[in-house]
PDB file of N, CA and C in Angstrom:
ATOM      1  N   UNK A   1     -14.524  -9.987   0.908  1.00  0.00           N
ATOM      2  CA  UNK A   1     -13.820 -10.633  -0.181  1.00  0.00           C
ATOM      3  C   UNK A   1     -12.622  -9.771  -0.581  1.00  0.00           C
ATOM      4  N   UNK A   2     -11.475 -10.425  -1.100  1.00  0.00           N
ATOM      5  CA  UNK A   2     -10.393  -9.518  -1.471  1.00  0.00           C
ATOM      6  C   UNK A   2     -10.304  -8.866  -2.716  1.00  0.00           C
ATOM      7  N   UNK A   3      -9.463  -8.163  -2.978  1.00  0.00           N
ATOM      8  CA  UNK A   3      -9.758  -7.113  -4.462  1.00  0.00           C
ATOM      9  C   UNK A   3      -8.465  -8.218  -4.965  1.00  0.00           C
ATOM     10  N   UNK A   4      -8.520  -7.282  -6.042  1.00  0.00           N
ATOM     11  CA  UNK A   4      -7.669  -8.098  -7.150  1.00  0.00           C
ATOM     12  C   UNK A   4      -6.433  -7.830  -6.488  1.00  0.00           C
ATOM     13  N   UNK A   5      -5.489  -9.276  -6.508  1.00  0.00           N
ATOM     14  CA  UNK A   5      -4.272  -9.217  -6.364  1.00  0.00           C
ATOM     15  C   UNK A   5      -3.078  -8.219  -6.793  1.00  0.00           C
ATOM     16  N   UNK A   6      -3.200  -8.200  -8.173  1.00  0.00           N
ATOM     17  CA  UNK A   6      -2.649  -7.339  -8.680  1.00  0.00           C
ATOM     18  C   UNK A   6      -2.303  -5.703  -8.225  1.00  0.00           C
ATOM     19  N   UNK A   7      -3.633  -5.625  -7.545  1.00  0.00           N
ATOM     20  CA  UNK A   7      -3.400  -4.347  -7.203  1.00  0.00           C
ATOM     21  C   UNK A   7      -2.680  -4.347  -5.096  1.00  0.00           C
ATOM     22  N   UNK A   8      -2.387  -4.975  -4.962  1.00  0.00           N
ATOM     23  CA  UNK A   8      -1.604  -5.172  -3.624  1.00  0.00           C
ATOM     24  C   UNK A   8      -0.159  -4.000  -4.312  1.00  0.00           C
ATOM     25  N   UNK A   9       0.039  -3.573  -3.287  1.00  0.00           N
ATOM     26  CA  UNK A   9       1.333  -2.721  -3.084  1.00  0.00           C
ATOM     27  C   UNK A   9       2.936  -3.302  -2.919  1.00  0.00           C
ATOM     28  N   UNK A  10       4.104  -2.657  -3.202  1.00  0.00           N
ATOM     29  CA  UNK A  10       4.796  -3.832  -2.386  1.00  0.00           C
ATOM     30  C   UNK A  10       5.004  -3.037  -0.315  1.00  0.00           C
ATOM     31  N   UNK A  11       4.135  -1.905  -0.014  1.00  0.00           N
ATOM     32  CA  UNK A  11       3.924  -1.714   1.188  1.00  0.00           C
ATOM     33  C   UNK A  11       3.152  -2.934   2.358  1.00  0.00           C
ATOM     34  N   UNK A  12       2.149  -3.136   1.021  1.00  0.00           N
ATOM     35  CA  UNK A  12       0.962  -4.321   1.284  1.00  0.00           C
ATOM     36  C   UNK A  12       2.056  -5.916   1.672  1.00  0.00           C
ATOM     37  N   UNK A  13       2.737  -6.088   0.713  1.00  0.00           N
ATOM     38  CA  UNK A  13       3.498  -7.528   0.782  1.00  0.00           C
ATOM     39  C   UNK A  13       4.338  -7.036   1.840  1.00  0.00           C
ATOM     40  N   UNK A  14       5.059  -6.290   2.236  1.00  0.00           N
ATOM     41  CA  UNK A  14       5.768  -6.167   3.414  1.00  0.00           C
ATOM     42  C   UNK A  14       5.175  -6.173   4.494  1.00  0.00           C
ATOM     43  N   UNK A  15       3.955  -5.283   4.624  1.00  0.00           N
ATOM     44  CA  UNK A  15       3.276  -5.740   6.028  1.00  0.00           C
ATOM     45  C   UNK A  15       2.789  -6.928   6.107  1.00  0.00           C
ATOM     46  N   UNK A  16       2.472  -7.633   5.251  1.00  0.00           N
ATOM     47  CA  UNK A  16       2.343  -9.390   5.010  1.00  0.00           C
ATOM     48  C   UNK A  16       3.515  -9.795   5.172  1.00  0.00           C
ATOM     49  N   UNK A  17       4.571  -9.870   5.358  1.00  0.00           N
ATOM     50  CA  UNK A  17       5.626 -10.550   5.778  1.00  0.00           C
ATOM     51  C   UNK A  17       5.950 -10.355   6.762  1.00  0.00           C
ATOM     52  N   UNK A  18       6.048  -8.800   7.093  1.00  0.00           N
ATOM     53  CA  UNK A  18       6.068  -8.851   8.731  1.00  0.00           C
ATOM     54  C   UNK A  18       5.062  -9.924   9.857  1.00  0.00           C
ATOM     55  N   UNK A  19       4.099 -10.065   9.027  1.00  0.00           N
ATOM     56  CA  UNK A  19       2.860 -10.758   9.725  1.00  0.00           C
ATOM     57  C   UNK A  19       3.583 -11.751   9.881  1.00  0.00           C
ATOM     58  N   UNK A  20       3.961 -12.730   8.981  1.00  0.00           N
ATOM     59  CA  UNK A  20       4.069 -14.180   8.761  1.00  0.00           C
ATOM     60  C   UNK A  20       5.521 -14.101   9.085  1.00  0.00           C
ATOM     61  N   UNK A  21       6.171 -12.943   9.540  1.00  0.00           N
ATOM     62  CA  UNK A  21       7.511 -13.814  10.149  1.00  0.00           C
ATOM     63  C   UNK A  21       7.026 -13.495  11.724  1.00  0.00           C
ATOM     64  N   UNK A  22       6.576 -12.544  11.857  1.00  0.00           N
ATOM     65  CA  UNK A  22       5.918 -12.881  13.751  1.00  0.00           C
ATOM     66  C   UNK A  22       5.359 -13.802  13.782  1.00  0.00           C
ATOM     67  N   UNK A  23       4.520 -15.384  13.027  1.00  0.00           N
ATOM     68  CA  UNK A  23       3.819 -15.704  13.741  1.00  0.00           C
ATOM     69  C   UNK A  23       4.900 -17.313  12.923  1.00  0.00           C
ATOM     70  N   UNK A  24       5.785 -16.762  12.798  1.00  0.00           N
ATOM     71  CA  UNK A  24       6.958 -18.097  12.612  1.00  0.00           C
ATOM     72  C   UNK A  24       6.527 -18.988  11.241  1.00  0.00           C
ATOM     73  N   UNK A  25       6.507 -18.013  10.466  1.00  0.00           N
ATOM     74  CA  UNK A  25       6.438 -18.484   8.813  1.00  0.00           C
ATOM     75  C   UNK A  25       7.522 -17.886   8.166  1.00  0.00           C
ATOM     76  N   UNK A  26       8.766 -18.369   8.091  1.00  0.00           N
ATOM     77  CA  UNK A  26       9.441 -17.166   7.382  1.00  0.00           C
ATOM     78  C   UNK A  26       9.354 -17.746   5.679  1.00  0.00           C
ATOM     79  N   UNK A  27       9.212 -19.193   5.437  1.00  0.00           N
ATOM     80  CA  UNK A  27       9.544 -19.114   4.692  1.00  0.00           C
ATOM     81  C   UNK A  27       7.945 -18.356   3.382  1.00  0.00           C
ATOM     82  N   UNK A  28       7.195 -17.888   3.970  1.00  0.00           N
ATOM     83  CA  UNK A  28       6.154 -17.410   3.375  1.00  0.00           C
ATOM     84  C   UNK A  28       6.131 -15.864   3.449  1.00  0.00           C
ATOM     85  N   UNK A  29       7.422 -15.251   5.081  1.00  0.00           N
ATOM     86  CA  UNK A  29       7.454 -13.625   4.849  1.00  0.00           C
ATOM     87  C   UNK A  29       8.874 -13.621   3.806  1.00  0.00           C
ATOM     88  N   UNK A  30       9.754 -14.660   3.393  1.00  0.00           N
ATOM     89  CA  UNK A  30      10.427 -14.845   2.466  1.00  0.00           C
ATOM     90  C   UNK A  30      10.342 -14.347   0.803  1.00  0.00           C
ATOM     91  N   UNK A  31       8.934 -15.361   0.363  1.00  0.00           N
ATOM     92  CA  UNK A  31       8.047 -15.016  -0.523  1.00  0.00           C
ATOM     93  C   UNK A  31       7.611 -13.763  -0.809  1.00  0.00           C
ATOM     94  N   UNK A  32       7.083 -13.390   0.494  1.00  0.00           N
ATOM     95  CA  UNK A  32       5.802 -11.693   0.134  1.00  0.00           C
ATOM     96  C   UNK A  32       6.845 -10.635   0.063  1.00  0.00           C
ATOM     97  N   UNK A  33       8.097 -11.165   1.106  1.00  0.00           N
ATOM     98  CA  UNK A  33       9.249  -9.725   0.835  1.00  0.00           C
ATOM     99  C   UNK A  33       9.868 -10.045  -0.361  1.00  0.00           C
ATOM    100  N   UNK A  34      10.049 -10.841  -0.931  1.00  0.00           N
ATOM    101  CA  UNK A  34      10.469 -11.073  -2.349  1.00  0.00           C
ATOM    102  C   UNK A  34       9.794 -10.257  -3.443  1.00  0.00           C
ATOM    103  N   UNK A  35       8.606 -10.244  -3.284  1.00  0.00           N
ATOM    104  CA  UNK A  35       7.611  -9.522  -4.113  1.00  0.00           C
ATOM    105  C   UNK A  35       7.635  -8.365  -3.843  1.00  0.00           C
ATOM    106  N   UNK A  36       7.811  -8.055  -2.279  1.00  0.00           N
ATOM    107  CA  UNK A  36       7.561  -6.289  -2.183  1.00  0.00           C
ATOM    108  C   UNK A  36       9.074  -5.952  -3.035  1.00  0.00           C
ATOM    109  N   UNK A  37      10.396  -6.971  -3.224  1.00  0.00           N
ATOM    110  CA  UNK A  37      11.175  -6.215  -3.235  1.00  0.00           C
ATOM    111  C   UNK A  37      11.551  -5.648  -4.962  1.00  0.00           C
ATOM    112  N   UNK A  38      10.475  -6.797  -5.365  1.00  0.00           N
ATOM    113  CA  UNK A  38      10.256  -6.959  -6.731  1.00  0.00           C
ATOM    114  C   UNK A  38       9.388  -5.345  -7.383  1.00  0.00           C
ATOM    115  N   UNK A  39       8.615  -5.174  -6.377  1.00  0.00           N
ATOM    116  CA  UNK A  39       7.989  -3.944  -6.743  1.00  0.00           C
ATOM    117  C   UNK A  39       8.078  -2.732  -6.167  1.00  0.00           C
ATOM    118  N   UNK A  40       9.267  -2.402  -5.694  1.00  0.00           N
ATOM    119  CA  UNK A  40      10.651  -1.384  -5.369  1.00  0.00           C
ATOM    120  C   UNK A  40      11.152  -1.196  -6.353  1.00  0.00           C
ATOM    121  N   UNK A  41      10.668   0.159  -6.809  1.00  0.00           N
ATOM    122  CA  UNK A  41      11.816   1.049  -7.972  1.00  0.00           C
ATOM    123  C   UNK A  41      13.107   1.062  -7.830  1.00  0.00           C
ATOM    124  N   UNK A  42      13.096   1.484  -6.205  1.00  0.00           N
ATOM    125  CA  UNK A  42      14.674   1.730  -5.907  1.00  0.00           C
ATOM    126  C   UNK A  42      15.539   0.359  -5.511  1.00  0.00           C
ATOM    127  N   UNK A  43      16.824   0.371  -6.138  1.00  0.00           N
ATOM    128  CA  UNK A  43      17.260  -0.593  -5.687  1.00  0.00           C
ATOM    129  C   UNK A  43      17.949  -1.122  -4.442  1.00  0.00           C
ATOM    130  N   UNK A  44      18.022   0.032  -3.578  1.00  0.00           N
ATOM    131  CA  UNK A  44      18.703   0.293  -2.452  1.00  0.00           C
ATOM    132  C   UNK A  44      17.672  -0.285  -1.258  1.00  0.00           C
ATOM    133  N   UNK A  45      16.474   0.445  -1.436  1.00  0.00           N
ATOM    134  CA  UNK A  45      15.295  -0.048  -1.063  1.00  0.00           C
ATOM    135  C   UNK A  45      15.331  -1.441  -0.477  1.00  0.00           C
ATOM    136  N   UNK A  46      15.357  -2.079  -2.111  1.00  0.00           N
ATOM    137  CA  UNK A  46      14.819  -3.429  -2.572  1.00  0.00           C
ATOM    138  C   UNK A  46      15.606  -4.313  -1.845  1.00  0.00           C
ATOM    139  N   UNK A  47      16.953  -3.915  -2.106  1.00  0.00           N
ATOM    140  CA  UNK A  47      18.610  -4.583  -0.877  1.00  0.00           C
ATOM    141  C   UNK A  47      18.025  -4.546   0.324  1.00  0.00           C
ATOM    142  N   UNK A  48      17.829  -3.822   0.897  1.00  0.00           N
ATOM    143  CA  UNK A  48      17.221  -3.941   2.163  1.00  0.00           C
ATOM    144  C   UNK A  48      15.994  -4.636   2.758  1.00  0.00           C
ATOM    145  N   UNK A  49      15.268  -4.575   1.993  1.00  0.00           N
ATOM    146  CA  UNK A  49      14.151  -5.826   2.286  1.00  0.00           C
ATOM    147  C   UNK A  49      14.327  -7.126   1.743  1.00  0.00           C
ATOM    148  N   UNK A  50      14.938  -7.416   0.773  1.00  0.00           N
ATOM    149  CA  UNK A  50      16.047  -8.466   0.668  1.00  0.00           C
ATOM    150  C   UNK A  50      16.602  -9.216   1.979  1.00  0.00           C
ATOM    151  N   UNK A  51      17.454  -8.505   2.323  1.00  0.00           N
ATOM    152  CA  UNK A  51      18.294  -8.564   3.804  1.00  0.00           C
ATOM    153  C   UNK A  51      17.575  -8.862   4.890  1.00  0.00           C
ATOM    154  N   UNK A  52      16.553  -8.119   5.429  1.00  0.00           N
ATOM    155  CA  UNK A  52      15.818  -8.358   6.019  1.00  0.00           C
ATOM    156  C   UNK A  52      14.961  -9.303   6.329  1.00  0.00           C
ATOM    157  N   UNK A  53      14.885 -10.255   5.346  1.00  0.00           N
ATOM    158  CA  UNK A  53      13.777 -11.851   5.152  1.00  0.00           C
ATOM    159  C   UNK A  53      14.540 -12.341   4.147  1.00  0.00           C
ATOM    160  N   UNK A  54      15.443 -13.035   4.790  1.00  0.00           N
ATOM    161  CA  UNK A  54      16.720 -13.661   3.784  1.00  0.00           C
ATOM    162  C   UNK A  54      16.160 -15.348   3.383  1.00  0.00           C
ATOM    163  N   UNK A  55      16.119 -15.898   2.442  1.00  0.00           N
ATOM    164  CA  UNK A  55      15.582 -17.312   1.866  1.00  0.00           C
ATOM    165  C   UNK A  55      16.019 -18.788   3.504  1.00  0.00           C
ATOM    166  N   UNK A  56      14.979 -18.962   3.858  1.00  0.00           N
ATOM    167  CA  UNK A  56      15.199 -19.513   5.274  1.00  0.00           C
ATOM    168  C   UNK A  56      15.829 -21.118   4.746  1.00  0.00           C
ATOM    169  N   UNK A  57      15.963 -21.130   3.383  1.00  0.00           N
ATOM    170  CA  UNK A  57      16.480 -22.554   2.984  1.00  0.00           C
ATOM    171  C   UNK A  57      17.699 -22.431   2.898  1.00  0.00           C
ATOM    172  N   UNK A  58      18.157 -21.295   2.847  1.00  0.00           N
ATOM    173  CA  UNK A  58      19.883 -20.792   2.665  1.00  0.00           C
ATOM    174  C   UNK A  58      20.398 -20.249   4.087  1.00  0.00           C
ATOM    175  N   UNK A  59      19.202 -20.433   5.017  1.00  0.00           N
ATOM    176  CA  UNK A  59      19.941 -20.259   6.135  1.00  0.00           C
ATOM    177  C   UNK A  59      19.935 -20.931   7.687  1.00  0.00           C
ATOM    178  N   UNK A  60      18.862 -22.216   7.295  1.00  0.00           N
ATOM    179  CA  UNK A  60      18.600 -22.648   8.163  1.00  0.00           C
ATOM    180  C   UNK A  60      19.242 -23.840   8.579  1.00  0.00           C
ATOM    181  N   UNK A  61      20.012 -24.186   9.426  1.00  0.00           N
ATOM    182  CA  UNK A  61      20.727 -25.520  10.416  1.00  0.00           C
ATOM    183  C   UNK A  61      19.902 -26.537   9.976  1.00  0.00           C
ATOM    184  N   UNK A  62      20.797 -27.611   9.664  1.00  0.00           N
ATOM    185  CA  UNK A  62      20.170 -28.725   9.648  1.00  0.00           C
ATOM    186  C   UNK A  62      20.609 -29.673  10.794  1.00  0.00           C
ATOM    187  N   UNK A  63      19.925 -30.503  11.965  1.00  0.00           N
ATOM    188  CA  UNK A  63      20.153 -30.883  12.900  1.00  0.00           C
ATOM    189  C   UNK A  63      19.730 -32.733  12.849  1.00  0.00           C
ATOM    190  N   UNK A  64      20.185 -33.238  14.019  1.00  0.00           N
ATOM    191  CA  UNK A  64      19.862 -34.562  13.836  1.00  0.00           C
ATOM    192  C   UNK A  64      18.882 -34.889  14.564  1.00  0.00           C
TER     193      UNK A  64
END
């Protein structure tokens, strides 16, 4: 069973996003890197994991 949410890391939400963008979820490693970046002191940090799992609705082709 899992422990309390709360106590997840934002190390924890990043290796959860790494997960879910290897297995072609971005818009869910979107989410968890959002949160890790949310719980990054640094802001330089936070830019960078930002960048890294960018909002897949702001970047994805729309085709016919």
């Amino acid at each position: 069973m899992l422990g309390d949410p709360a106590d997840l890391t934002a190390a924890d939400h990043l290796d959860a996003a790494r997960e879910m963008a290897a297995t072609n979820r971005p818009f869910l490693a979107y989410l968890l890197a959002e949160e890790a970046a949310r719980l990054t002191t640094d802001p330089a940090t936070a830019a960078d994991i930002r960048a890294a799992f960018p909002d897949p609705n702001l970047t994805r082709k729309e085709t016919d």
